[in-house]
PDB file of N, CA and C in Angstrom:
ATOM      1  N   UNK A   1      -5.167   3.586   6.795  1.00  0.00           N
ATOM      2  CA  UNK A   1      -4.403   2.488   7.353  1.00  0.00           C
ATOM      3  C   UNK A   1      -3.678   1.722   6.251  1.00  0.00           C
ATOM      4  N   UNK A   2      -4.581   1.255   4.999  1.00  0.00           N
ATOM      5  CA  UNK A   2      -3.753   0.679   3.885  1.00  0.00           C
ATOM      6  C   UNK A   2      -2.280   1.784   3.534  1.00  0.00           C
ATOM      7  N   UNK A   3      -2.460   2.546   3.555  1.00  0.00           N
ATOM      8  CA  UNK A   3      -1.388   3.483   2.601  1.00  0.00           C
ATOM      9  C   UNK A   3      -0.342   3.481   3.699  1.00  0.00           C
ATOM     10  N   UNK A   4      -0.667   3.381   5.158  1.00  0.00           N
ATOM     11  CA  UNK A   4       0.446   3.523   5.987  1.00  0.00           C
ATOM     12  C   UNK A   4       1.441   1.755   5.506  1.00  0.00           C
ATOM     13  N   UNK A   5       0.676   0.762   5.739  1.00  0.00           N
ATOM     14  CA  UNK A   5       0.932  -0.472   5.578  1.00  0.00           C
ATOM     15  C   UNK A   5       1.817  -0.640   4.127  1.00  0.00           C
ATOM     16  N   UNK A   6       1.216  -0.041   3.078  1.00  0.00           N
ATOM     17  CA  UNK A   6       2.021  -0.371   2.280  1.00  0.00           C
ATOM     18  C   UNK A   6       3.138   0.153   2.181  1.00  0.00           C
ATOM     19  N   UNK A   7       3.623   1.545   2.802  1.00  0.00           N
ATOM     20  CA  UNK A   7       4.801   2.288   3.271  1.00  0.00           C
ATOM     21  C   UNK A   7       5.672   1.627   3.638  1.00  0.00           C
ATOM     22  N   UNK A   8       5.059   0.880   4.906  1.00  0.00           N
ATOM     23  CA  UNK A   8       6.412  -0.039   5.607  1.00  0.00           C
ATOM     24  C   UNK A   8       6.654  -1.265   5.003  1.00  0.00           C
ATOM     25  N   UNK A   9       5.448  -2.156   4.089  1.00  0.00           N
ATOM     26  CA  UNK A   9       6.089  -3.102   3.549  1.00  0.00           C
ATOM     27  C   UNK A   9       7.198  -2.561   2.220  1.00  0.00           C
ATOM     28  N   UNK A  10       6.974  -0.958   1.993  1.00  0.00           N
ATOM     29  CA  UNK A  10       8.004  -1.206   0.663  1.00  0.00           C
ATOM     30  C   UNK A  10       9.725  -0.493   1.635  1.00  0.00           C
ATOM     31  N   UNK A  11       9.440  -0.453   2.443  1.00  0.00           N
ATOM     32  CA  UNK A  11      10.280  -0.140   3.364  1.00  0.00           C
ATOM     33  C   UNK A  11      11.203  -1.488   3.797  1.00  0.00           C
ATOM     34  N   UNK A  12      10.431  -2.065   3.994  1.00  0.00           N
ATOM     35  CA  UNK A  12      10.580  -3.835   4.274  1.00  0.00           C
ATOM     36  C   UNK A  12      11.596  -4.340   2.970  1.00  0.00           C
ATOM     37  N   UNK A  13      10.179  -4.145   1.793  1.00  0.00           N
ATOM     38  CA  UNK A  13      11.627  -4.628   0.514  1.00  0.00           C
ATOM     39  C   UNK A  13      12.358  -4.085   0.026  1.00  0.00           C
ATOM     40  N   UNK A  14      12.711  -2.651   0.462  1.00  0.00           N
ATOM     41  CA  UNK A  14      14.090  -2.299   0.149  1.00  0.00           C
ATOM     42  C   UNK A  14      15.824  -2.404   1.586  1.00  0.00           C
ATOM     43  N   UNK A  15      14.992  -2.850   2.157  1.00  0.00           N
ATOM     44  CA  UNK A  15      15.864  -3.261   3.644  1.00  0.00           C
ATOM     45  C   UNK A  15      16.479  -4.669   3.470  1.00  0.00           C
ATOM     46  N   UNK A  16      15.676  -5.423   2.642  1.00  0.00           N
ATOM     47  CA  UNK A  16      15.859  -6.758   2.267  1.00  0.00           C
ATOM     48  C   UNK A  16      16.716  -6.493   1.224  1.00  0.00           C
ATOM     49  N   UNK A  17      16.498  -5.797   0.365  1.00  0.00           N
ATOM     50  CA  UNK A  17      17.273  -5.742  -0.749  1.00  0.00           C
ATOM     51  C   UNK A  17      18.768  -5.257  -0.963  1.00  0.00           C
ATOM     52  N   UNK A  18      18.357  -4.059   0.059  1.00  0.00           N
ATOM     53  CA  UNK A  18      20.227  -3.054   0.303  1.00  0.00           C
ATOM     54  C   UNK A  18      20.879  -4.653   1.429  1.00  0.00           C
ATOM     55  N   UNK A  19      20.251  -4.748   2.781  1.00  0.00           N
ATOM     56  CA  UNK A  19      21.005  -6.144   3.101  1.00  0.00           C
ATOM     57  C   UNK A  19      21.685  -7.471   2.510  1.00  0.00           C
ATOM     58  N   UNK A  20      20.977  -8.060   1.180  1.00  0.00           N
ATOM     59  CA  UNK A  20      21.402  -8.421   0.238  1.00  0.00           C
ATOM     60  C   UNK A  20      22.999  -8.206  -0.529  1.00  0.00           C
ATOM     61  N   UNK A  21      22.504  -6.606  -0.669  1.00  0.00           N
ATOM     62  CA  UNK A  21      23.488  -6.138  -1.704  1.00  0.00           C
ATOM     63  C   UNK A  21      24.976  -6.294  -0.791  1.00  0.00           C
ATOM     64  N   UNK A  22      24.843  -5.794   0.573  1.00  0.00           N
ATOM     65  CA  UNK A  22      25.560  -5.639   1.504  1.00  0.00           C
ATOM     66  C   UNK A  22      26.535  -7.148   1.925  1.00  0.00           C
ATOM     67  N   UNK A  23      25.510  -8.139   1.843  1.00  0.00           N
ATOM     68  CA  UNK A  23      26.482  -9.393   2.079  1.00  0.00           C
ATOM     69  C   UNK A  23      27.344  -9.928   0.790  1.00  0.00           C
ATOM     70  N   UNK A  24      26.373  -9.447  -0.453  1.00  0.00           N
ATOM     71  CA  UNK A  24      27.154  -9.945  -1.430  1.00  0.00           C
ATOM     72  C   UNK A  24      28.939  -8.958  -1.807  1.00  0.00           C
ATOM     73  N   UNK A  25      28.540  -8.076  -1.166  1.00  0.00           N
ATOM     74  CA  UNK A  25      30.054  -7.084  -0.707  1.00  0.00           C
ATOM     75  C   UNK A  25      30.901  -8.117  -0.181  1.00  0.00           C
ATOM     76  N   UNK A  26      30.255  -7.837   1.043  1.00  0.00           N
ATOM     77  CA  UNK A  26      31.358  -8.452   2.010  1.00  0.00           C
ATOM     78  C   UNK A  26      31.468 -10.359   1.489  1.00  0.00           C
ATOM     79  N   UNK A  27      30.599 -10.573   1.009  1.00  0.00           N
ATOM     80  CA  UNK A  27      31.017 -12.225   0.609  1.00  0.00           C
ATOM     81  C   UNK A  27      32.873 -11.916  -0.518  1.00  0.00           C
ATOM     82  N   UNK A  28      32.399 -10.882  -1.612  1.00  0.00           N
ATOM     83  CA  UNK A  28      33.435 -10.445  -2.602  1.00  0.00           C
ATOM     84  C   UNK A  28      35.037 -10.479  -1.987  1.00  0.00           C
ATOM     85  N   UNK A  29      34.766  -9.449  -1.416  1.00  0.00           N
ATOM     86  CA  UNK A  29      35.580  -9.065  -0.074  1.00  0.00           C
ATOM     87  C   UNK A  29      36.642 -10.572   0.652  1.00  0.00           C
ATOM     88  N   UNK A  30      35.209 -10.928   0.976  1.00  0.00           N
ATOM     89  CA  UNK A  30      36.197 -12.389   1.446  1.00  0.00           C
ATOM     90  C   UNK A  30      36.808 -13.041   0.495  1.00  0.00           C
ATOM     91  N   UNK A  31      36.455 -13.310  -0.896  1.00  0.00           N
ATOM     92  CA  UNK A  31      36.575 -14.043  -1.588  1.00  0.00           C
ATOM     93  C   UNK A  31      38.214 -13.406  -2.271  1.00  0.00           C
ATOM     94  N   UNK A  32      38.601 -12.349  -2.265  1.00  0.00           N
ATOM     95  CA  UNK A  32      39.700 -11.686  -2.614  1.00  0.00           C
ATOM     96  C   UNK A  32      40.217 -11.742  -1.407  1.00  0.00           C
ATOM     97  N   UNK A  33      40.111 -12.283  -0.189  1.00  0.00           N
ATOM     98  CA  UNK A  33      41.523 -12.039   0.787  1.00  0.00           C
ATOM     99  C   UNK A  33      41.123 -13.629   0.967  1.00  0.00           C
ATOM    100  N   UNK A  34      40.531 -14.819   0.277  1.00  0.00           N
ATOM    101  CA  UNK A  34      41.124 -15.927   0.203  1.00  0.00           C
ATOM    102  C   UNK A  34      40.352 -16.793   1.101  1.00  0.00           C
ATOM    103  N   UNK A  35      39.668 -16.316   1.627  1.00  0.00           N
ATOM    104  CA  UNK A  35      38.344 -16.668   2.895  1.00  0.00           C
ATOM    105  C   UNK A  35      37.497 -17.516   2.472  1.00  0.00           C
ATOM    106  N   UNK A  36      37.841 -18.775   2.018  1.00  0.00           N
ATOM    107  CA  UNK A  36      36.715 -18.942   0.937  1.00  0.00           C
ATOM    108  C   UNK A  36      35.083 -19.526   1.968  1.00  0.00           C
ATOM    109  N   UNK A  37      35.646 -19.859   2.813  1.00  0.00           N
ATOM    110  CA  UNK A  37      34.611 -20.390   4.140  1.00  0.00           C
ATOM    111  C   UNK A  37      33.776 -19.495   4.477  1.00  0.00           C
ATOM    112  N   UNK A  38      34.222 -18.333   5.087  1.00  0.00           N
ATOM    113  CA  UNK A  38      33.027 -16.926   5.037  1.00  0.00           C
ATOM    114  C   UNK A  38      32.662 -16.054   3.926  1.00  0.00           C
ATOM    115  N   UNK A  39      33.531 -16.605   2.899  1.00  0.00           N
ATOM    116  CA  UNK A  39      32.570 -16.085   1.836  1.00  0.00           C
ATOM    117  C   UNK A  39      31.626 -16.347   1.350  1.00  0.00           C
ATOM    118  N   UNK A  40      31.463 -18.141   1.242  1.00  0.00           N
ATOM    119  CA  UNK A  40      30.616 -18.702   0.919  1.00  0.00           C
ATOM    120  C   UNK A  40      29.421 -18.163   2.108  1.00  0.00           C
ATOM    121  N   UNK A  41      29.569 -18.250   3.040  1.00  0.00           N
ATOM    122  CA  UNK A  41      29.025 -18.075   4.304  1.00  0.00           C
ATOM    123  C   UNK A  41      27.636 -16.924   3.873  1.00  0.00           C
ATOM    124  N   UNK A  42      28.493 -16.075   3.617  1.00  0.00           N
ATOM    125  CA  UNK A  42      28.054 -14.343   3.245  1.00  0.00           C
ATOM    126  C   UNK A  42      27.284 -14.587   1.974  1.00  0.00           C
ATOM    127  N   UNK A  43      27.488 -15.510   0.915  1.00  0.00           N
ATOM    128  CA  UNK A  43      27.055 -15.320  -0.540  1.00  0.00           C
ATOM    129  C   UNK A  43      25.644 -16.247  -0.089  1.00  0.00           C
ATOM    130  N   UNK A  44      25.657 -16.809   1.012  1.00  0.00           N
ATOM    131  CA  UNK A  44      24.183 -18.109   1.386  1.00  0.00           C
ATOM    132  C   UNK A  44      23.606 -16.835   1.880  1.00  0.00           C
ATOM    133  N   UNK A  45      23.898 -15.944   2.659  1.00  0.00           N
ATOM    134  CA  UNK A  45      23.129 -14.898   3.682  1.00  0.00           C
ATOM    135  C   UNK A  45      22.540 -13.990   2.586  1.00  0.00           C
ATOM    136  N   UNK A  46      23.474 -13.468   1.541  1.00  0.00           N
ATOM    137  CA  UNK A  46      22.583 -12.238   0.858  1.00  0.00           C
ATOM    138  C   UNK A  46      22.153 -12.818  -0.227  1.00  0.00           C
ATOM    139  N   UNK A  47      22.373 -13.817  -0.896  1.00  0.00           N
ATOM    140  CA  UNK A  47      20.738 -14.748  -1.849  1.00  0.00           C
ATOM    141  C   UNK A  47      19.589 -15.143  -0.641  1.00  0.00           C
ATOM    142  N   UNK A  48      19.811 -15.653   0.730  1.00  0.00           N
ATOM    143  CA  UNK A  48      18.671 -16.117   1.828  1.00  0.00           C
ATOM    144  C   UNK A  48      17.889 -14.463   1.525  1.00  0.00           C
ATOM    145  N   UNK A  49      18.692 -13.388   1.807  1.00  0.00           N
ATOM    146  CA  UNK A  49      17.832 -11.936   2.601  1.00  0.00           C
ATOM    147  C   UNK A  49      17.345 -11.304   0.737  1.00  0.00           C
ATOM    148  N   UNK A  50      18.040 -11.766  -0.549  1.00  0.00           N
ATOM    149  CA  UNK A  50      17.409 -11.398  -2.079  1.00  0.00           C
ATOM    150  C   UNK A  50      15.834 -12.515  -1.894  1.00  0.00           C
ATOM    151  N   UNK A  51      16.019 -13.860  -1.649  1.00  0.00           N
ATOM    152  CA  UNK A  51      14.567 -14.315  -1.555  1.00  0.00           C
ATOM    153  C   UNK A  51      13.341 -13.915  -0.334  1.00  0.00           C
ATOM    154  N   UNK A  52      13.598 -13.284   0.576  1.00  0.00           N
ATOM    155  CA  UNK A  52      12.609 -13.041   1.550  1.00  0.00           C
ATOM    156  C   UNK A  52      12.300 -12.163   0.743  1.00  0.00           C
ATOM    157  N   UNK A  53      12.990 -10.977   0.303  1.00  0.00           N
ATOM    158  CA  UNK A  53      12.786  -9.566  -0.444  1.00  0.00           C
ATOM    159  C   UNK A  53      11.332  -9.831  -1.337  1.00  0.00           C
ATOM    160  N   UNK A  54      11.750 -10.983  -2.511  1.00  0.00           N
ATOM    161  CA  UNK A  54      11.496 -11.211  -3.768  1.00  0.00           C
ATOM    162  C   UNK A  54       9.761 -12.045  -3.060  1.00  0.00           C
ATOM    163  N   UNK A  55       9.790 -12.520  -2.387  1.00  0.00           N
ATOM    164  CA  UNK A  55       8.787 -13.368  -1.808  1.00  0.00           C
ATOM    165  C   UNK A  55       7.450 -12.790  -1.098  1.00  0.00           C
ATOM    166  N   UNK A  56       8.292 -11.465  -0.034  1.00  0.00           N
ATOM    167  CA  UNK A  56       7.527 -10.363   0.070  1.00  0.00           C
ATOM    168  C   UNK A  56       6.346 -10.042  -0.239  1.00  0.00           C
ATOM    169  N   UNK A  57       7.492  -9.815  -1.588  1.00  0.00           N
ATOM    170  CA  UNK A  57       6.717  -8.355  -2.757  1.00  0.00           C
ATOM    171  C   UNK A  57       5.719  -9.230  -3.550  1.00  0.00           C
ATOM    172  N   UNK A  58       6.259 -10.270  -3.740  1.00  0.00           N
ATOM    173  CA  UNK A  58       4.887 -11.331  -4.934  1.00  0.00           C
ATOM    174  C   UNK A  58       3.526 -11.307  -3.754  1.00  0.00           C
ATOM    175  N   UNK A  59       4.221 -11.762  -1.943  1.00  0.00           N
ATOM    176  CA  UNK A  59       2.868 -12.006  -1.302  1.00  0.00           C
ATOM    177  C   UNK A  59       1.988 -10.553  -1.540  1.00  0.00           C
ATOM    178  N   UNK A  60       2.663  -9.222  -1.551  1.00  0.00           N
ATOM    179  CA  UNK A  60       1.643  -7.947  -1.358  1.00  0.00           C
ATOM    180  C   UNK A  60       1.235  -7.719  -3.000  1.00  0.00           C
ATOM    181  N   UNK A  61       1.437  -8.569  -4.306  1.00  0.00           N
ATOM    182  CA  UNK A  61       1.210  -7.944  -5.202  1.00  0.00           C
ATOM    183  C   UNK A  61      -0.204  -8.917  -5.239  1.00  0.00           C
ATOM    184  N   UNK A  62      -0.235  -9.886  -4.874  1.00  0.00           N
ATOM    185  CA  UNK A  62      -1.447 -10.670  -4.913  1.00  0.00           C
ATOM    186  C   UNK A  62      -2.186 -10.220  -4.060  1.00  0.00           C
ATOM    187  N   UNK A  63      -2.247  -9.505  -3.091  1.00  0.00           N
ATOM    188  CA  UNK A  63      -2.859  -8.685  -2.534  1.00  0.00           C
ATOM    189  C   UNK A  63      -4.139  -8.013  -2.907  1.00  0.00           C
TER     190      UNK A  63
END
């Protein structure tokens, strides 16, 4: 049961992490066609989904 569990939590922090990477795209993105409102928007969303990631992984390393 542990080994299944830890599967999906590292499953978990790399879902968090590619989502991350993904808004900080599209924040870029906005930020070059001048958007500066949804970019900012996008750059709050993928630092919010880099700290769940990062927060995660410290709760399962104390584990």
């Amino acid at each position: 049961m542990k080994k299944n569990e830890d599967k999906t939590n590292k499953t978990v922090y790399i879902l968090n992490y590619f989502t991350a990477v993904c808004f900080y795209i599209v924040s870029i993105i906005n930020f070059i066609n001048k958007e500066n409102s949804m970019g900012v928007f996008y750059l709050c969303l993928g630092s919010m989904f880099m700290c769940l990631g990062s927060v995660r992984l410290n709760k399962s390393k104390k584990k």
